[in-house]
Protein backbone atom coordinates (compact mmCIF):
# COMPACT_ATOMS: atom_id res chain seq x y z
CA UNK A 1 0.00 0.00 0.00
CA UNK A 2 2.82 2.11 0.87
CA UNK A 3 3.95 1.96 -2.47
CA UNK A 4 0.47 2.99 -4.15
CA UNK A 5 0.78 6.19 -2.08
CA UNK A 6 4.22 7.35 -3.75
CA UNK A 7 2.98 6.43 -7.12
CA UNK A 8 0.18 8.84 -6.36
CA UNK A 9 2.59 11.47 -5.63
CA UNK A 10 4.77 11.03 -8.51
CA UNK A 11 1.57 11.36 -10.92
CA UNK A 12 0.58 14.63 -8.97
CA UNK A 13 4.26 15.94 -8.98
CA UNK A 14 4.38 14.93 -13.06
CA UNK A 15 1.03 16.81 -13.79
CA UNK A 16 1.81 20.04 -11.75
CA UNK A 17 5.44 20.05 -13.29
CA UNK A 18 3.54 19.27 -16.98
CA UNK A 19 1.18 22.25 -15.91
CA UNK A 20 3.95 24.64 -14.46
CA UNK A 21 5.93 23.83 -18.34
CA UNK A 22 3.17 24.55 -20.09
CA UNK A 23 2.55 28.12 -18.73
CA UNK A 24 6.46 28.63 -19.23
CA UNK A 25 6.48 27.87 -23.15
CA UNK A 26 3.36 30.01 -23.59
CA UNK A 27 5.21 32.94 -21.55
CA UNK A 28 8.14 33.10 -25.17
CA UNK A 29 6.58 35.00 -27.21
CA UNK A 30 8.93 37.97 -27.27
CA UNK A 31 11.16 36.38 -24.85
CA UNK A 32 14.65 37.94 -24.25
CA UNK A 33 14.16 40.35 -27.46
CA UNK A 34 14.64 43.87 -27.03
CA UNK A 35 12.65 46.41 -29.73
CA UNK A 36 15.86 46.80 -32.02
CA UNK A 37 16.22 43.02 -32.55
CA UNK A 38 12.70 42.87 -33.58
CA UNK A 39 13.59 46.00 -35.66
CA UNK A 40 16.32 44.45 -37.29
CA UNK A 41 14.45 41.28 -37.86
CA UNK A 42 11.26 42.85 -39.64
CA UNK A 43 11.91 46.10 -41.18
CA UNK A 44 12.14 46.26 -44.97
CA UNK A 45 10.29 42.60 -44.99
CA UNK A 46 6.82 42.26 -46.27
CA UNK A 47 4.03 42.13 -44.43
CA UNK A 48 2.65 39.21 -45.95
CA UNK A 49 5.62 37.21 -44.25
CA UNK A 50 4.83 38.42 -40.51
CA UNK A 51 1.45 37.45 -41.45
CA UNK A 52 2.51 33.97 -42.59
CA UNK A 53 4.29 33.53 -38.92
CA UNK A 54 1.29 35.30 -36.56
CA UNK A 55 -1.65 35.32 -38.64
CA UNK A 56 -4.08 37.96 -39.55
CA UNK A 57 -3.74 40.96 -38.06
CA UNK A 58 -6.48 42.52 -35.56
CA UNK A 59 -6.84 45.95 -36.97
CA UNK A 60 -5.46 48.01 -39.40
CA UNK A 61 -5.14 51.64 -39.58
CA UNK A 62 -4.10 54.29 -42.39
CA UNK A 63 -1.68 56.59 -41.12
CA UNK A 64 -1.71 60.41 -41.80
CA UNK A 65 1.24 60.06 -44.36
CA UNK A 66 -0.61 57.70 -46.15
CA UNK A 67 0.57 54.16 -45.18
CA UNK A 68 -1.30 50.91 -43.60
CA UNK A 69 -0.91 50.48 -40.06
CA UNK A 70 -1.13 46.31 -39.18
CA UNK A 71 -1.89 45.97 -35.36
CA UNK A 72 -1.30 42.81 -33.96
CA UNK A 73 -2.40 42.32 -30.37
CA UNK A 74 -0.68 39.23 -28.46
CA UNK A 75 -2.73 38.12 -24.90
CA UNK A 76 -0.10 36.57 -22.94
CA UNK A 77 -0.86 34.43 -19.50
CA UNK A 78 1.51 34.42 -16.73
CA UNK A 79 1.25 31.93 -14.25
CA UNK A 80 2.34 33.26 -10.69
CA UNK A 81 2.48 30.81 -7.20
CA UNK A 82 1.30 33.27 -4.58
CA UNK A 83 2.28 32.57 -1.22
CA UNK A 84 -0.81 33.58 1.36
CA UNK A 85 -0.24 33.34 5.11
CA UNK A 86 -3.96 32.29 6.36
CA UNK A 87 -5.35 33.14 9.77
CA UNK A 88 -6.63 30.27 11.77
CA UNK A 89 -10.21 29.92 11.90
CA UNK A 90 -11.26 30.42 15.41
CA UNK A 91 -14.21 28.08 17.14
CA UNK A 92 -16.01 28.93 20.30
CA UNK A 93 -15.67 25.67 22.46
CA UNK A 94 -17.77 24.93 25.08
CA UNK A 95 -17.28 21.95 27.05
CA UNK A 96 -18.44 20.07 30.22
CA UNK A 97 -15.65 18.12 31.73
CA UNK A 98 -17.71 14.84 33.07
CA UNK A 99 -14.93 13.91 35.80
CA UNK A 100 -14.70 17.48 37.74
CA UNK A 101 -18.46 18.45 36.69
CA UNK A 102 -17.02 21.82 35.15
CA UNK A 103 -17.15 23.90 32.07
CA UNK A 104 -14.10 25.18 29.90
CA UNK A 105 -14.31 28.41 28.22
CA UNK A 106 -12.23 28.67 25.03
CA UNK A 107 -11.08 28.30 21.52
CA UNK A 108 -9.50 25.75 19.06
CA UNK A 109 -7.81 26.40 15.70
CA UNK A 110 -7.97 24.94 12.39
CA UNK A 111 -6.87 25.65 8.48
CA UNK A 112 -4.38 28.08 9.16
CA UNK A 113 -0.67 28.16 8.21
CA UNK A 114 0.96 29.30 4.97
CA UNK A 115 -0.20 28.26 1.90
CA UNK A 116 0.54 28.65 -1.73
CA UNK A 117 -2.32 29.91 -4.22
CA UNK A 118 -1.87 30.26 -7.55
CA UNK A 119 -2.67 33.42 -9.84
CA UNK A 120 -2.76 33.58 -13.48
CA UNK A 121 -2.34 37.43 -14.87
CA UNK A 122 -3.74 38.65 -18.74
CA UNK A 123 -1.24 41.26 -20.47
CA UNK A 124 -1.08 42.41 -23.72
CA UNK A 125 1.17 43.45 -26.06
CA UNK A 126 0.04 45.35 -29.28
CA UNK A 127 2.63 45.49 -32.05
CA UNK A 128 2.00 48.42 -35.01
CA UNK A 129 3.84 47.23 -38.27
CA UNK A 130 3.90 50.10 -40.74
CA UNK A 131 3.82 49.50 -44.21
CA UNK A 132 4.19 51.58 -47.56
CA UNK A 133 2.39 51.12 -50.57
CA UNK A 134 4.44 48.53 -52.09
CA UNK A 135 3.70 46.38 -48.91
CA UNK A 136 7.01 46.81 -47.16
CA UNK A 137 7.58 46.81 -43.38
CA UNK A 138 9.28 50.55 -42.56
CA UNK A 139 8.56 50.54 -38.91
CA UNK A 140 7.55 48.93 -36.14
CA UNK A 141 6.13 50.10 -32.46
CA UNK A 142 5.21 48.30 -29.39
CA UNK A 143 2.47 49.08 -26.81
CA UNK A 144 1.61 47.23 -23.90
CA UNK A 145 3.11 45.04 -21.06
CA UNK A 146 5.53 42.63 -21.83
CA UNK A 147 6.45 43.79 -25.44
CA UNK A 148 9.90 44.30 -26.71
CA UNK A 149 11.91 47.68 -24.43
């Protein structure tokens, strides 16, 4: 039986490690890229490539100098353990001792302790690809939490 129990654990330690992995590789979109690399990467490219890796775009936009503005919006999750000290809940006790023929007055804890919730956070990062007439990337901004700096 004692073995049954550890084979419980290692599934439940497996599936919150699978679940912990899988809200790291969703966290890469832009990860470790500052705004010049992306720059570098995308200007003078047409836009029908960056739509070929990330799809439509969400809106588009003419800008007053006469190009197409692409806006892509990305909704990132992050997944965040937040440690929460609880308060004990306190119980009212009330008790007749059988042996002295007395009462006792007092309280008794439960559920309290540290404990560790978890919190999962939208952002958003909108990315504005501006394109000329002959459908060439000539710049690119970022707005939004966790975007390229």
């Amino acid at each position: 039986m004692k073995y049954k129990s550890n084979t419980n654990k290692c599934y439940y330690f497996k599936s919150i490690l699978a679940l912990f992995l899988t809200f790291a590789a969703a966290n890469i979109a832009f990860a470790g890229q500052t705004i010049d690399e992306v720059r570098s990467k995308w200007i003078g490219v047409d836009i029908n490539k960056v739509i070929e890796k990330h799809g439509y775009p969400d809106h588009s936009v003419k800008a007053p100098n006469g190009n197409n503005v692409y806006i892509f919006v990305k909704n990132i999750k992050k997944f965040y353990p937040v440690p929460v000290l609880r308060q004990p809940e306190r119980n009212d006790i009330d008790m007749y001792n059988t042996k002295t023929g007395t009462y006792s007055y007092g309280t008794s804890t439960n559920n309290g302790g540290l404990t560790i919730e978890h919190q999962i956070q939208n952002k958003e990062c909108a990315g504005y690809f501006e394109v000329n007439n002959d459908k060439i990337i000539v710049d690119i901004k970022f707005k939004g939490d966790e975007c390229p700096q």
